[in-house]
Every structure is written in structure tokens, then in C-alpha cells.
Protein backbone atom coordinates (compact mmCIF):
# COMPACT_ATOMS: atom_id res chain seq x y z
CA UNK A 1 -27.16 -33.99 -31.34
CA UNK A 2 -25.35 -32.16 -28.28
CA UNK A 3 -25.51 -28.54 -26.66
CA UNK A 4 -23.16 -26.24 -25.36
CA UNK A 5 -23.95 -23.17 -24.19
CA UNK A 6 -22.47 -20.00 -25.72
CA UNK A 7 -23.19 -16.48 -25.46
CA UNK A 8 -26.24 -17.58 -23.16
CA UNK A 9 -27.54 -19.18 -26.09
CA UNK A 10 -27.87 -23.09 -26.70
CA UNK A 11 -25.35 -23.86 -29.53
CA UNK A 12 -27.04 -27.40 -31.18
CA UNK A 13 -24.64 -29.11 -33.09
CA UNK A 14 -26.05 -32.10 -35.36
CA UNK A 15 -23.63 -34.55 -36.38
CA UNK A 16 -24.01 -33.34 -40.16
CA UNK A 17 -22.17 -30.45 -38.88
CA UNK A 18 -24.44 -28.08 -39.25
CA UNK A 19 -25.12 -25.17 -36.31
CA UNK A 20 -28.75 -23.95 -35.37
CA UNK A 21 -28.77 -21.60 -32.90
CA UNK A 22 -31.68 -20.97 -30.00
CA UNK A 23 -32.54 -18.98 -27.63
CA UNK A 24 -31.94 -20.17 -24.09
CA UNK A 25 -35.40 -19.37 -23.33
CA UNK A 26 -36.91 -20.73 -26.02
CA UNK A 27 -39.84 -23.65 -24.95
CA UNK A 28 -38.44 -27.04 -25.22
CA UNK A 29 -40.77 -29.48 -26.56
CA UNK A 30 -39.47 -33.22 -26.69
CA UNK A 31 -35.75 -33.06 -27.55
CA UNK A 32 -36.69 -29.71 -29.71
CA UNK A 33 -36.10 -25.99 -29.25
CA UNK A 34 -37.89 -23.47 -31.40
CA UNK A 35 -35.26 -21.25 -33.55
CA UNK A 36 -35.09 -17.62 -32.93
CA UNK A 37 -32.36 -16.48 -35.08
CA UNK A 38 -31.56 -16.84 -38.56
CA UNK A 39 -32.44 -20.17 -39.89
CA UNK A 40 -30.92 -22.56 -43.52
CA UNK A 41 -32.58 -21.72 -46.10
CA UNK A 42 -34.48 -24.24 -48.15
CA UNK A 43 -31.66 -24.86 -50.63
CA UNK A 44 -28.69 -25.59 -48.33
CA UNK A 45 -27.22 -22.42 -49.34
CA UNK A 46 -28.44 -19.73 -47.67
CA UNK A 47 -29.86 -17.95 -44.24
CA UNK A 48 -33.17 -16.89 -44.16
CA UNK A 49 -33.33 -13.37 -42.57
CA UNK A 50 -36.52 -12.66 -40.19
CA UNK A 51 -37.35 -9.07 -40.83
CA UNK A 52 -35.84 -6.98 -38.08
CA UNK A 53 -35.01 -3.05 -37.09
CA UNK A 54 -31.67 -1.50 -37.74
CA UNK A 55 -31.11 1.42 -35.52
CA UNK A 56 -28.89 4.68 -36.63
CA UNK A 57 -25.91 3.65 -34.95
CA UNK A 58 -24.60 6.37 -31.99
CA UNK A 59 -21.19 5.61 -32.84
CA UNK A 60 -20.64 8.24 -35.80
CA UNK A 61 -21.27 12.09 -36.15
CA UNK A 62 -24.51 13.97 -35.45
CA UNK A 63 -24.54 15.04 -39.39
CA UNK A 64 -23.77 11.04 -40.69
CA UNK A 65 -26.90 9.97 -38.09
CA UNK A 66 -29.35 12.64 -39.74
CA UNK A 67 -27.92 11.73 -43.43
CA UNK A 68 -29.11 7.94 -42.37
CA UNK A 69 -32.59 9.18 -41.05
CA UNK A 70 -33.30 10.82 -44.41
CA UNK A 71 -33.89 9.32 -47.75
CA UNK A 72 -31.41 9.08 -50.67
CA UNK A 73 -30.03 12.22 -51.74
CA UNK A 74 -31.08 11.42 -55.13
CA UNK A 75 -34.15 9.77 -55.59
CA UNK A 76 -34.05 7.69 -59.30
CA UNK A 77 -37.08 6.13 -61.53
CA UNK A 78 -37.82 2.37 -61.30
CA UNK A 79 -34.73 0.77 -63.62
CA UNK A 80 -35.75 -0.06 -67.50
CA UNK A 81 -36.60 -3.76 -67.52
CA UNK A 82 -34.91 -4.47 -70.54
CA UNK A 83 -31.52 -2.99 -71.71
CA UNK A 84 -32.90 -2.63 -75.31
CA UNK A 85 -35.75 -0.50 -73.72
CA UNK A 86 -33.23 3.16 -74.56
CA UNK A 87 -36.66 5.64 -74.23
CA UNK A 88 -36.67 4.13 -70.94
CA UNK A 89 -33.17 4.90 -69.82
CA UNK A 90 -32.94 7.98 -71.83
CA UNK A 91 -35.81 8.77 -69.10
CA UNK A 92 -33.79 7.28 -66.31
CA UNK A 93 -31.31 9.09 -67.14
CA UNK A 94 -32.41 12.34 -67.74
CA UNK A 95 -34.03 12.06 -64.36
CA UNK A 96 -30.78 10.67 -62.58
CA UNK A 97 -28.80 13.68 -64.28
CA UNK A 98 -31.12 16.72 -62.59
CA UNK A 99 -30.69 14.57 -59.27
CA UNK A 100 -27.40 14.57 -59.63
CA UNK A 101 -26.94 18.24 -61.00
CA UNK A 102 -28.81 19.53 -58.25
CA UNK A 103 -26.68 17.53 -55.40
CA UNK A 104 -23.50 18.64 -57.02
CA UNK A 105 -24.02 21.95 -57.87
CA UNK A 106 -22.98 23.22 -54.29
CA UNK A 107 -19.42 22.59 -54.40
CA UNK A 108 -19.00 25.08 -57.64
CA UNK A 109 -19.67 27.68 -54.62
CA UNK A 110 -17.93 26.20 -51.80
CA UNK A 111 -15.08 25.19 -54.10
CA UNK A 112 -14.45 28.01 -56.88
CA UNK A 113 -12.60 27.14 -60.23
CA UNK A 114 -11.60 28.24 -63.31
CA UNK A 115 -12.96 25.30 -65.77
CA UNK A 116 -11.73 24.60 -69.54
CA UNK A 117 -13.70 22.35 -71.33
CA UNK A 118 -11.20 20.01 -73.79
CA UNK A 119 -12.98 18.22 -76.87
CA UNK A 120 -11.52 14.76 -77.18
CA UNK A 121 -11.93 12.33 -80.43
CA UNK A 122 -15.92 12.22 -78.95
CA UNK A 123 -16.01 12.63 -75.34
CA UNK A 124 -15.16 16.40 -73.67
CA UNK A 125 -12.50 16.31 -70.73
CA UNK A 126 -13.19 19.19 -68.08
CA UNK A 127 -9.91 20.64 -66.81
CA UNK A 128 -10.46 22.26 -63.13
CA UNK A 129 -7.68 24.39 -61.78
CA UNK A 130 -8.88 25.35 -58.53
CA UNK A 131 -8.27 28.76 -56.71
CA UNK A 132 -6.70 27.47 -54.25
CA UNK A 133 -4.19 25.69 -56.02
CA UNK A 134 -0.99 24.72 -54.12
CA UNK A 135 2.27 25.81 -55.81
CA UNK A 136 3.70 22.32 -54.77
CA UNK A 137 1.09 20.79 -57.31
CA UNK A 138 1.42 22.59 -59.70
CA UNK A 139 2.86 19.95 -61.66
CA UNK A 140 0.70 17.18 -60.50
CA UNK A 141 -2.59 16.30 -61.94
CA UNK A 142 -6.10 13.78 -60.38
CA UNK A 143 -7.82 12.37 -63.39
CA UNK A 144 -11.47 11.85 -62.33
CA UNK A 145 -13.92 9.34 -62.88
CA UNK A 146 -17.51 10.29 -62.12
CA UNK A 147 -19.85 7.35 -60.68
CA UNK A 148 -23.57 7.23 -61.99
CA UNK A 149 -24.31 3.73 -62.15
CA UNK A 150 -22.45 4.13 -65.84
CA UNK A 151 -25.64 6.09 -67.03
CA UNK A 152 -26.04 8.94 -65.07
CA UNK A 153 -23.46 12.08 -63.58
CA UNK A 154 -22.14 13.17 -66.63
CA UNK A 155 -22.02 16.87 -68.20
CA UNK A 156 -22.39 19.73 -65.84
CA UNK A 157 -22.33 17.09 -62.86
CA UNK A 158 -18.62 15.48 -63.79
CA UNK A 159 -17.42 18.95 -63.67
CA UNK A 160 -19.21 20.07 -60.75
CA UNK A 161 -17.78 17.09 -58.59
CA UNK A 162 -14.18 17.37 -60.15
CA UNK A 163 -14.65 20.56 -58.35
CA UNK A 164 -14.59 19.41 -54.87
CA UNK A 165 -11.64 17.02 -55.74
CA UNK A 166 -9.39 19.99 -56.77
CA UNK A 167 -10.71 22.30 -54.08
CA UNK A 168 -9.78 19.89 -50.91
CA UNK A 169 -7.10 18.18 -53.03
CA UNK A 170 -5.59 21.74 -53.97
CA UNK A 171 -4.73 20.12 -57.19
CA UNK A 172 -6.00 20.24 -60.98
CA UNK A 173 -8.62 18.01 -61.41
CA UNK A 174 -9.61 16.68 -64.98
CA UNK A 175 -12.89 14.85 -64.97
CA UNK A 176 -13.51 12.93 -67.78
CA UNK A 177 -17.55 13.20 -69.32
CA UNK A 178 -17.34 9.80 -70.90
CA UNK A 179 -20.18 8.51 -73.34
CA UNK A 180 -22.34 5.95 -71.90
CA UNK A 181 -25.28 3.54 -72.38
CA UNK A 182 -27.99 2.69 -73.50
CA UNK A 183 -26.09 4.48 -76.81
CA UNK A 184 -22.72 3.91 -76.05
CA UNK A 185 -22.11 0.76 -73.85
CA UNK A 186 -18.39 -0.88 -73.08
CA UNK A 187 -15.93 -0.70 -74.21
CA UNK A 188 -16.71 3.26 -74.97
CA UNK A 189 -16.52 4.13 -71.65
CA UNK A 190 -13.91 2.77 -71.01
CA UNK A 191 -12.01 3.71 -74.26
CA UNK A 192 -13.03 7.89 -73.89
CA UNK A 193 -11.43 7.27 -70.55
CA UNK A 194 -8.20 5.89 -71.50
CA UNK A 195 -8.09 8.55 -74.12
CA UNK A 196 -8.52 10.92 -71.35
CA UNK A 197 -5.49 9.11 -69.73
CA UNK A 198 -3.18 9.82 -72.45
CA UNK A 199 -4.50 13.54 -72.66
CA UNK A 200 -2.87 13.68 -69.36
CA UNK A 201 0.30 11.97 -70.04
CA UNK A 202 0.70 14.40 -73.22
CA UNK A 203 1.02 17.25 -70.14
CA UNK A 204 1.98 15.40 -67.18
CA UNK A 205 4.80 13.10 -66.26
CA UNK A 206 3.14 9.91 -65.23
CA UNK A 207 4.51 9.47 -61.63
CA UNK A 208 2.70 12.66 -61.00
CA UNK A 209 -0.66 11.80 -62.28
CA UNK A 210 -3.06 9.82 -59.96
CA UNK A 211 -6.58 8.29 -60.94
CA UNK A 212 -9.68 8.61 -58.37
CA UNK A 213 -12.89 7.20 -59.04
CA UNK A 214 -15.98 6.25 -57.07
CA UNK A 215 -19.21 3.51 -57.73
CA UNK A 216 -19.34 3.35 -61.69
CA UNK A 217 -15.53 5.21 -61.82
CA UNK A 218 -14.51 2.38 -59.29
CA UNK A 219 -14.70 -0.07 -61.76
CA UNK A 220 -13.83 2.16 -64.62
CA UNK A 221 -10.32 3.69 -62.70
CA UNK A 222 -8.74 0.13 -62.47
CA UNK A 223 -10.22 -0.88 -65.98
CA UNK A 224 -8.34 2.60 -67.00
CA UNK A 225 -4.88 1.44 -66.19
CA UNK A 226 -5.14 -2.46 -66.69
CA UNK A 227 -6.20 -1.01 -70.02
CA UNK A 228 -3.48 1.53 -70.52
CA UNK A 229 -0.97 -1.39 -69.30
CA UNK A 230 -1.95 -3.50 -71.95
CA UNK A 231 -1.65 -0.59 -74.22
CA UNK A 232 2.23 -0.32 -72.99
CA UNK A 233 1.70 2.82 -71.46
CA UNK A 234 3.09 4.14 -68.25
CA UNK A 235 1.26 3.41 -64.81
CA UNK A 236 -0.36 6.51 -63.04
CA UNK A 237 1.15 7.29 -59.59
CA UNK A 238 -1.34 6.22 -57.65
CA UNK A 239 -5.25 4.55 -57.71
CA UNK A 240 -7.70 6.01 -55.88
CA UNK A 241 -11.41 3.95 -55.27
CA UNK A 242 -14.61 4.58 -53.39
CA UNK A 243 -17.39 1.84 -53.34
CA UNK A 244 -16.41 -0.62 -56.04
CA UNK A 245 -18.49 -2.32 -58.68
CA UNK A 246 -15.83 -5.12 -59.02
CA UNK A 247 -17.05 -7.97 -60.41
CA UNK A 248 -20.03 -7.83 -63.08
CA UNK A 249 -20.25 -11.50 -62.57
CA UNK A 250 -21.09 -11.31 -58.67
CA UNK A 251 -21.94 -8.59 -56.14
CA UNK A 252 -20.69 -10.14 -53.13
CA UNK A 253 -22.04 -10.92 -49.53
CA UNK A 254 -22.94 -7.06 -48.86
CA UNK A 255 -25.41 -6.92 -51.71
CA UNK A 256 -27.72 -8.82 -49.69
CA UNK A 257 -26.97 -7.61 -46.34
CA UNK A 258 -27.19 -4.31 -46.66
CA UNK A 259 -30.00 -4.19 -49.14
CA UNK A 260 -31.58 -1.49 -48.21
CA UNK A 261 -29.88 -0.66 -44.81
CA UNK A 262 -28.04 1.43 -47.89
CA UNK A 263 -30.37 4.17 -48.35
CA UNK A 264 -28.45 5.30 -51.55
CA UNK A 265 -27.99 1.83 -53.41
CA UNK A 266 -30.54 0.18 -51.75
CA UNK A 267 -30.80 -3.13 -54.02
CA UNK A 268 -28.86 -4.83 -56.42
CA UNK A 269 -29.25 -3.75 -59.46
CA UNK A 270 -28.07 -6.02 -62.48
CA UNK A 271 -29.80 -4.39 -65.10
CA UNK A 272 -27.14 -1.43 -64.88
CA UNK A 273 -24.41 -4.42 -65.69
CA UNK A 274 -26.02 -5.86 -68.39
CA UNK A 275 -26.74 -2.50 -70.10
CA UNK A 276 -23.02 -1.44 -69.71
CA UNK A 277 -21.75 -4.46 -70.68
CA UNK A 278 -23.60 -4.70 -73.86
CA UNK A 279 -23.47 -8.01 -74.53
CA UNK A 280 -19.61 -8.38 -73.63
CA UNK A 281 -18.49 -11.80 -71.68
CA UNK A 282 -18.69 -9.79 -68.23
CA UNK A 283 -15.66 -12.42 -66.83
CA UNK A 284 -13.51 -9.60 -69.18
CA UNK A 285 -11.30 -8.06 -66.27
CA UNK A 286 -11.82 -4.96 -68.03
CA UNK A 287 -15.79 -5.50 -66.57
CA UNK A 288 -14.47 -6.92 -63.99
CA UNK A 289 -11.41 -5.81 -62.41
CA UNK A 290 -11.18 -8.40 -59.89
CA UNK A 291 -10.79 -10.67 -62.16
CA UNK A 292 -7.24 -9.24 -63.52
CA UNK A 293 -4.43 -10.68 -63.10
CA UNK A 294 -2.61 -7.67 -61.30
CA UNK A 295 1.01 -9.15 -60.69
CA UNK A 296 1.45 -7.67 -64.21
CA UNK A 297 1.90 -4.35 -62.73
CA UNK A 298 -0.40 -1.74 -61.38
CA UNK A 299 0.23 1.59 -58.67
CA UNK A 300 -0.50 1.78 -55.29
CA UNK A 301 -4.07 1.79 -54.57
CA UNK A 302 -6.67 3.40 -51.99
CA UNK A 303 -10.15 1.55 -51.38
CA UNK A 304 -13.07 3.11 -48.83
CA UNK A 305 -16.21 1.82 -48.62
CA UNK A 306 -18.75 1.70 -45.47
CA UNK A 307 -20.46 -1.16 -43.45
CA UNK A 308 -23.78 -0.42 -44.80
CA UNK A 309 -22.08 -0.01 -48.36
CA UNK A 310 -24.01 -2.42 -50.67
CA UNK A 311 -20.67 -2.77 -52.44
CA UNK A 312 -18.66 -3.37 -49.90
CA UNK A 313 -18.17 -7.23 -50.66
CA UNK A 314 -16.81 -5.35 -54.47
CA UNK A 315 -14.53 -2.94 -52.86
CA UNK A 316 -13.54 -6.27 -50.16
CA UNK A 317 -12.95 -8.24 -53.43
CA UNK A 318 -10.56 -5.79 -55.39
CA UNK A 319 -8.40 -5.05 -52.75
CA UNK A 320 -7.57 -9.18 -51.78
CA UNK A 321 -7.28 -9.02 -55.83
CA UNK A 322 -4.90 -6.41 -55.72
CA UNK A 323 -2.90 -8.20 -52.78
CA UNK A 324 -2.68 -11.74 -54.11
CA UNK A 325 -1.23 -9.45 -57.25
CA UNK A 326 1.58 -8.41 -54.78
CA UNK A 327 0.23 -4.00 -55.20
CA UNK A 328 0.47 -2.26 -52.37
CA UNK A 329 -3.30 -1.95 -51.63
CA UNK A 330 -4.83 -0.14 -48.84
CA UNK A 331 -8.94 -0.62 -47.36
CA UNK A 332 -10.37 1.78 -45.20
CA UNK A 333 -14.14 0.89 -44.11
CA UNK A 334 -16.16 3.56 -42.29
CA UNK A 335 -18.79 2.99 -39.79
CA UNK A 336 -22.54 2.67 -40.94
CA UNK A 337 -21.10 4.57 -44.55
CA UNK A 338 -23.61 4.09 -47.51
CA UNK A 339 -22.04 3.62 -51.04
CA UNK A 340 -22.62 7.52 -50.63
CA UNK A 341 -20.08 8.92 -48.31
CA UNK A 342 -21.99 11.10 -45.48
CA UNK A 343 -22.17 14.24 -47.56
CA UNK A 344 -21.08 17.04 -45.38
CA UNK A 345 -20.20 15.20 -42.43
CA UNK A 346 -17.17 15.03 -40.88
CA UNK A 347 -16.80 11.55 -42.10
CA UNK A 348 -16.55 12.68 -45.33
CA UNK A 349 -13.57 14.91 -45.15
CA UNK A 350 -11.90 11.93 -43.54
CA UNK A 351 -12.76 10.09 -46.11
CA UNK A 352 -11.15 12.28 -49.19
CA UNK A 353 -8.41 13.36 -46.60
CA UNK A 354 -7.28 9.85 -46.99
CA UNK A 355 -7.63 9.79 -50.97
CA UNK A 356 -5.94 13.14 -51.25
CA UNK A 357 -3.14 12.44 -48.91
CA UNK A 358 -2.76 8.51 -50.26
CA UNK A 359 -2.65 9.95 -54.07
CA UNK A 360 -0.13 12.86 -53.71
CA UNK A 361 1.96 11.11 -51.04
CA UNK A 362 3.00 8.37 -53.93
CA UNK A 363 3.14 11.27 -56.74
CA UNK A 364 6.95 12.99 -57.34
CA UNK A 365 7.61 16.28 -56.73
């Protein structure tokens, strides 16, 4: 075994290959140096984490540091543990949906709207015309995709957060209150919001419709148009994606390294994917979107995410996906961002700046 010194560290390097790293003022006994940083774990295929502090970072905005000092906007019930247990996430949910009411509720003020409720084969489309509507969108349309963990944000909620959309987007909005588990697992989700997608192309001309979704509507917003593809129907404008559930199969890196450094999605959570897939061979690209093969066609897309996003590693994933497809794929990762983006902060209207200006930039005139 030899040293070299690095970083003022001792860098051991064992002829296996393998790198253990020590402090340089760690006690030597024999040829041996006790470890001070992250260590192999057992199996060969890991690194065993000592527990350790994570400051709030100075490096974003006053109002992002006091959303990280505070607990999760919207506190939710210990998960079912079974996906046939539906009292249990009727309860979840129920619970989840007066978090998530009373979070969203704000922007029907600070954003006002004129909202028309449209009854679809079973799922109700909310159309949201904003006040402020710009005359040079008046022809253009956002379809949105609420996030929930596919169980929660629905009703009242989807319309509420379409709201802010069309208010800072200046654009009609139509959020889409798709059915979901434990009654309605995939592919109804998925199928009320391709049905919503066609609502829109029955009004709009496709190159000015765009498709935003974040968490849950991450994965259901590319599922949406690899779906309508299939289907032979004409690509959106434009595909818009905050904090992606990618891959049903696999989390990624960040879902252990940020566990619970996000204080909104603090820990993986795979009974949400086995309730929404119901059963369904979750290697399906239309579970997981990563998984599609995307040199078949799709728009130009928009991912955010955060460093302290637990799905960061999904939204990382999609977007080398969407490249090795050949789309024209943009990834935009904010500082110390939870799979929440900083509500209120400044941070935030960066963040939807960049949707907003990404989605109506590709969209006609």
C-alpha cells in the first residue's frame, strides 16, 4: 500500500484499487491509520455515512434559508404498509389533500381567475383564464399536471395551483384532476390525462400547447406525450418538469443522499410506486419515462430540480434520457432546493420564470 498526500489528507491506495481516505492527523498505529471519513460498506457496494450536521447554506436568499429551518410545508401520515390497505390511504389521502388545500389556497388571492370546470369521460379538467391574461397568448394554452405523490393534490388543490401557473405565465392554464389510487391506479392516470391532452388539441393548435408538471406530474407529463405519440397524435410545443419521479424501478444516487436533508420528501418512499403501478411491470416507460426510447420523437423539454432534491438523481436521469434520444433537453439545478421549490422566495420565481419563458419561447404565435 502507498500514500500520497492530497487535500492535506493521506490518500492510501491498496493495490486492489480501492481508496480509503484519513485524516492527516489521525494516530498511526503500526502501518495503520484510523478512518475519519466515509468508509466501504460491508457488501462492497456502498459508503457508510457517519452521522453528521448539514448547515443552511448562506449562499441562497434570506426567505429559501428560513423555508430550510422550518419543517415541511405539509406534514403527511405514516405511508399505508400495504397497497391493498385503501382505508389506509383513503386516510392518507384525505389528510395529504387538506395539507395541500391549505398550502395552495393562497395563490387563488394573489393570482385571481375566472375557473370553468370541464367534465371529461370520468375525470373533470379545470380551465383557468387568468386576469391578467396577455393578448399575445391568447391562443396558447399550459396543460397542468398536479404532483401529490399520485394520491394526493387533486380537486380544489389542482385548480388552485393551475392558478399560479396562469397568473405568472399570463396564459390559460388547464389542470387536469386525474383519478388516482388506491381506486384508480395506472394506467388511469395516465389515460384521464391524455384525454385531457386531446381536450386541448380539440381547441388549440398543438405547437401552441405546452405540458408542465412537477413530482407525480413529472413522471405523468412525459408519460402524457410518449403516450399520445404512440397514439399518433401531434407533439405539444414544449415539456415542462420539476423534480422527476423517473424511473419506478430505481430512485437514483440522491434518494439516499439527501434523505432527509429534503425536508419535503424526506425518504424514499416505494410504497407510493407500487400503489400507482398496480401491479404493472414498472420497466413500462410509461412508469418509467427514462426508460423510453425518445429518438422516436418528443418536444423540447425543461427539467429543475435542487441539490437537496431527493429526486434529483430522477430529474438527472430523464434529461441524459432525453439527450441520448437526440431532444433538445435543458437541466437547471438550484442551490440547497428541496423537491419543493422555496415557496415564496425569490428562487422560486426564478424557477417558473424559466418554465414560463422555456414553454412559450418554443410555442407559435
Amino acid at each position: 500500500m502507498s500514500r500520497r498526500l492530497f487535500a492535506g489528507r493521506s490518500l492510501a491506495v491498496a493495490s486492489g484499487g480501492v481508496l480509503s481516505l484519513y485524516s492527516k492527523n489521525s494516530t498511526a498505529s503500526g502501518n495503520e491509520m484510523k478512518a475519519t471519513i466515509p468508509s466501504i460498506g460491508t457488501d462492497g457496494e456502498g459508503i457508510n455515512v457517519p452521522a453528521h450536521f448539514v448547515p443552511t447554506p448562506r449562499t441562497i436568499s434570506p426567505q429559501a434559508q428560513a423555508f430550510l429551518s422550518h419543517v415541511s410545508p405539509v406534514e403527511l401520515m405514516a405511508l399505508p404498509s400495504s397497497r391493498d390497505d385503501k382505508a389506509g390511504w383513503h386516510a392518507y389521502a384525505e389528510a395529504g389533500n387538506r395539507g395541500m388545500i391549505a398550502m395552495t389556497a393562497k395563490y387563488a388571492e394573489r393570482y385571481p381567475a375566472r375557473v370553468i370546470t370541464h367534465r371529461l369521460s370520468a375525470a373533470s379538467l379545470y380551465e383557468v383564464t387568468p386576469h391578467n391574461l396577455a393578448p399575445a397568448n391568447a391562443t396558447r394554452a399550459i396543460l397542468y399536471i398536479h404532483g401529490g405523490g399520485f394520491v394526493v393534490g387533486g380537486g380544489q388543490a389542482a385548480s388552485y395551483a393551475a392558478m399560479q401557473m396562469a397568473g405568472l405565465a399570463q396564459t390559460r392554464t388547464f389542470s387536469i384532476d386525474y383519478r388516482m389510487p388506491p381506486d384508480y391506479p395506472f394506467p388511469v392516470p395516465l389515460d384521464d390525462t391524455v384525454e385531457a391532452y386531446r381536450f386541448l388539441l380539440g381547441k388549440f393548435e398543438p405547437q401552441n400547447i405546452a405540458i408542465f408538471g412537477p413530482s407525480a406530474g413529472a413522471n405523468l407529463a412525459p408519460a402524457c406525450i410518449l403516450k399520445a405519440r404512440d397514439l399518433g397524435l401531434p407533439l405539444p410545443a414544449a415539456c415542462a418538469m420539476h423534480s422527476c419521479p423517473s424511473d419506478a424501478t430505481e430512485l437514483g444516487d440522491t434518494s439516499y443522499t439527501n434523505d432527509t436533508v429534503d425536508i419535503v420528501l424526506k425518504h424514499r418512499s416505494p410504497g407510493l410506486s407500487e400503489l400507482y403501478a398496480g401491479g404493472h411491470d414498472p420497466k413500462d416507460p410509461l412508469l418509467s419515462p427514462r426508460l423510453a426510447d425518445f429518438s422516436k420523437g418528443f418536444p423540447p423539454t425543461i427539467l429543475t430540480s435542487g441539490t437537496r432534491d431527493l429526486l434529483l438523481s430522477g430529474t438527472v436521469m430523464l434529461h441524459r434520457a432525453l439527450r441520448r434520444g437526440g431532444i433538445k433537453a435543458e437541466l437547471h439545478v438550484w442551490e440547497a432546493m428541496t423537491h419543493a421549490p422555496f415557496f415564496d422566495a425569490p428562487e422560486e420565481t426564478e424557477l417558473y420564470n424559466e418554465h414560463i419563458q422555456f414553454m412559450l419561447g418554443h410555442m407559435g404565435s
